[in-house]
C-alpha atoms as a PDB file:
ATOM      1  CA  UNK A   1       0.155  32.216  23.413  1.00  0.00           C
ATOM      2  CA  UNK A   2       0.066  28.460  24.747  1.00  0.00           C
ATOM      3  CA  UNK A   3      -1.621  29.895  27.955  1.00  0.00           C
ATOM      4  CA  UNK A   4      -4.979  31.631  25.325  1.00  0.00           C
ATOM      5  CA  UNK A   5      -5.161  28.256  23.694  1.00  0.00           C
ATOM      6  CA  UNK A   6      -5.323  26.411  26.764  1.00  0.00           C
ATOM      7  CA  UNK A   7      -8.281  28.986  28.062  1.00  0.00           C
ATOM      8  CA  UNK A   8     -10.230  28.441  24.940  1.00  0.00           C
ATOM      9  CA  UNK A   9     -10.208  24.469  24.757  1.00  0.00           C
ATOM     10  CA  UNK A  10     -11.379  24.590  28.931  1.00  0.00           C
ATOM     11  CA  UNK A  11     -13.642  27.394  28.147  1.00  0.00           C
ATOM     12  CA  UNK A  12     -15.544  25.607  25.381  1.00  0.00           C
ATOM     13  CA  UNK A  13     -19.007  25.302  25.976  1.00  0.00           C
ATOM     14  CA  UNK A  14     -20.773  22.474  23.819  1.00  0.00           C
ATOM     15  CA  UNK A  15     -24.863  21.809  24.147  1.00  0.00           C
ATOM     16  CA  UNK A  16     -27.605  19.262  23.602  1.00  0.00           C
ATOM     17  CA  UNK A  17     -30.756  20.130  22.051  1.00  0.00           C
ATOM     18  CA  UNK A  18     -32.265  20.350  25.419  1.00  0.00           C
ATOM     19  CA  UNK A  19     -32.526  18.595  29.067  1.00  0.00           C
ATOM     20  CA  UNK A  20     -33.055  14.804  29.249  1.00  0.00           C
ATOM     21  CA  UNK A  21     -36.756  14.246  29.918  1.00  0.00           C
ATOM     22  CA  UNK A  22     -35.812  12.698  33.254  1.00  0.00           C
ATOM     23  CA  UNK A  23     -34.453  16.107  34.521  1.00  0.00           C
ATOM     24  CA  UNK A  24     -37.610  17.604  34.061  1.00  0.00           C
ATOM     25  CA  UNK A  25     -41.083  18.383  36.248  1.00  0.00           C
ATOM     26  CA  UNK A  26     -43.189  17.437  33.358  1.00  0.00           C
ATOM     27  CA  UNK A  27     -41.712  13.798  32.814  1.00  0.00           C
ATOM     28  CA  UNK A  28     -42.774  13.339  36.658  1.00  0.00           C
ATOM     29  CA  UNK A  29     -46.399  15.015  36.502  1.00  0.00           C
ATOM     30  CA  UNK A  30     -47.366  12.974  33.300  1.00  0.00           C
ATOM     31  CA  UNK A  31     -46.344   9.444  35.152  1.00  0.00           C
ATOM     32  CA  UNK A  32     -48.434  10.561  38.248  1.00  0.00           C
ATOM     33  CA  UNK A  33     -51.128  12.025  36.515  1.00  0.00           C
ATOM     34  CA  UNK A  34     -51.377   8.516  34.284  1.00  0.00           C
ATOM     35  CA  UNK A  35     -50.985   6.685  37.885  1.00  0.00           C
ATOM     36  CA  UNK A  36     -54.064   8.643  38.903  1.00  0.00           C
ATOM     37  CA  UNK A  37     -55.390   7.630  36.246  1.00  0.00           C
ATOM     38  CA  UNK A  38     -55.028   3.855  36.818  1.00  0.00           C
ATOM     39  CA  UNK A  39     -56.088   4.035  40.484  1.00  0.00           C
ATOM     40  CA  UNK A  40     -59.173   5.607  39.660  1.00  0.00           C
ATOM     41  CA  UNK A  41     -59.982   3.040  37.119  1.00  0.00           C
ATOM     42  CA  UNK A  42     -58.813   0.598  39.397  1.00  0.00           C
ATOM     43  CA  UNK A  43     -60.792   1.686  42.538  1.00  0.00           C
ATOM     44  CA  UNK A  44     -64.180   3.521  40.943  1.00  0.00           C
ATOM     45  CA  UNK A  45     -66.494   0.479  40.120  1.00  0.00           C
ATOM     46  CA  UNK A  46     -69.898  -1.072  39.794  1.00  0.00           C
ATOM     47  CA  UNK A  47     -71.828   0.711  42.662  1.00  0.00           C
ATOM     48  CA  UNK A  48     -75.226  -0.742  41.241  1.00  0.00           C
ATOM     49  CA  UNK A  49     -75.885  -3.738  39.362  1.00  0.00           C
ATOM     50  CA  UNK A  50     -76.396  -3.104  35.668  1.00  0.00           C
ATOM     51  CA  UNK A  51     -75.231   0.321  35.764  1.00  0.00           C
ATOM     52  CA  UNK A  52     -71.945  -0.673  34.128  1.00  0.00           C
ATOM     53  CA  UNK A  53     -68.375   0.501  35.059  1.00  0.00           C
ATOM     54  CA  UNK A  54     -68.510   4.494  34.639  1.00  0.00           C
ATOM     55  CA  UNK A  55     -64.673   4.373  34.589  1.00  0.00           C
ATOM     56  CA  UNK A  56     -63.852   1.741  33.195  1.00  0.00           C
ATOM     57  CA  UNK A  57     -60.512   0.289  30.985  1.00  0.00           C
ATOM     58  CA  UNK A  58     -61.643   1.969  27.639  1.00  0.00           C
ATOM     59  CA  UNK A  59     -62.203   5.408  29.439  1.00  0.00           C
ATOM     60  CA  UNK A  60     -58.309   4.769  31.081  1.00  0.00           C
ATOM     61  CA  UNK A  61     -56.735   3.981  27.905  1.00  0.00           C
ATOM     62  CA  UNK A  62     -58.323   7.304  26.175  1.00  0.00           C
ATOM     63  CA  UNK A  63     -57.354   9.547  28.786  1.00  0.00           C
ATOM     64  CA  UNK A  64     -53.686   8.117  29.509  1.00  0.00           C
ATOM     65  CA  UNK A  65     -53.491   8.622  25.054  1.00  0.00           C
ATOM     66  CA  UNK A  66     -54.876  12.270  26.087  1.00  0.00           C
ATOM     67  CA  UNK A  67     -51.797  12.512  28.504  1.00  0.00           C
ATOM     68  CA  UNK A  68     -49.611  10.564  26.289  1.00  0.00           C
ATOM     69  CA  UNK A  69     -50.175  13.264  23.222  1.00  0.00           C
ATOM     70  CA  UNK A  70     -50.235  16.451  25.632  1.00  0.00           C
ATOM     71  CA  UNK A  71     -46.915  15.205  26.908  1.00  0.00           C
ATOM     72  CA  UNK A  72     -45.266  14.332  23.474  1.00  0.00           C
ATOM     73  CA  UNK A  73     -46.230  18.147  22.566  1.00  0.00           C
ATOM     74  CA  UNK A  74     -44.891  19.888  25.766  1.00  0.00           C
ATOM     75  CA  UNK A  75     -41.728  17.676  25.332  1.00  0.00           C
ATOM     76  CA  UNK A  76     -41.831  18.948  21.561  1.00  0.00           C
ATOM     77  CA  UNK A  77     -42.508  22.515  22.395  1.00  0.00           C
ATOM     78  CA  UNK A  78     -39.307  22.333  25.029  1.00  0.00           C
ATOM     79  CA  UNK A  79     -37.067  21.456  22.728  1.00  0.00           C
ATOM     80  CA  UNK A  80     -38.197  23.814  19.813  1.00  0.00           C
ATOM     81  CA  UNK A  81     -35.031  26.477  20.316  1.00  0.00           C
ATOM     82  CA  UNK A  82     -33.752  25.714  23.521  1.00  0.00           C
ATOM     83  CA  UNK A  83     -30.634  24.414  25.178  1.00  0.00           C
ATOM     84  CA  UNK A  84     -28.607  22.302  27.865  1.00  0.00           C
ATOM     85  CA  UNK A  85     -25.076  23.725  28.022  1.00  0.00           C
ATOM     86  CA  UNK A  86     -22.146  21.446  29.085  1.00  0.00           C
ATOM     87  CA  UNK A  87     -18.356  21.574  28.927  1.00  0.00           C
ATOM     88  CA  UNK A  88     -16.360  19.291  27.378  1.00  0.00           C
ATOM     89  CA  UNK A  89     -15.733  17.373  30.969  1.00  0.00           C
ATOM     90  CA  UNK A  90     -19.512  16.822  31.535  1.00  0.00           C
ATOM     91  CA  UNK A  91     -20.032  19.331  33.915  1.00  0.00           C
END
């Protein structure tokens, strides 16, 4: 008898609501697409004078929010029903 209730207490599986966003592919794609992003801002400039910046700060900021809210849903949709399993010794 002491040998089940051993068994059960090292078989017990607990979970999380799902992976940490750092384990994930999406966590990485969102910070390099929002560093592409930046450099483009960054490097695309005034070509004529007068012309204005065609990429400029305001047309960063609305596509990193673009990025921002797409990644808050995917993030939302991954954790809508699924799990991270773990025993009780962190494994």
């Amino acid at each position: 008898m002491a040998n089940t209730a051993q068994r059960t207490i090292r078989d017990r599986r607990l979970s999380t609501e799902t992976k940490a966003s750092t384990k994930t592919t999406e966590l990485y794609a969102y910070v390099a697409a929002v560093a592409a992003v930046v450099i483009t801002a960054f490097v695309v400039g005034d070509g004529d004078v007068g012309d204005g910046d065609p990429f400029g700060a305001s047309e960063a900021i609305r596509y990193i929010t673009f990025l921002t809210i797409g990644y808050m849903v995917a993030r939302g949709l991954a954790k809508s029903g699924s799990r991270d399993f773990y025993d009780e010794h962190g494994n």
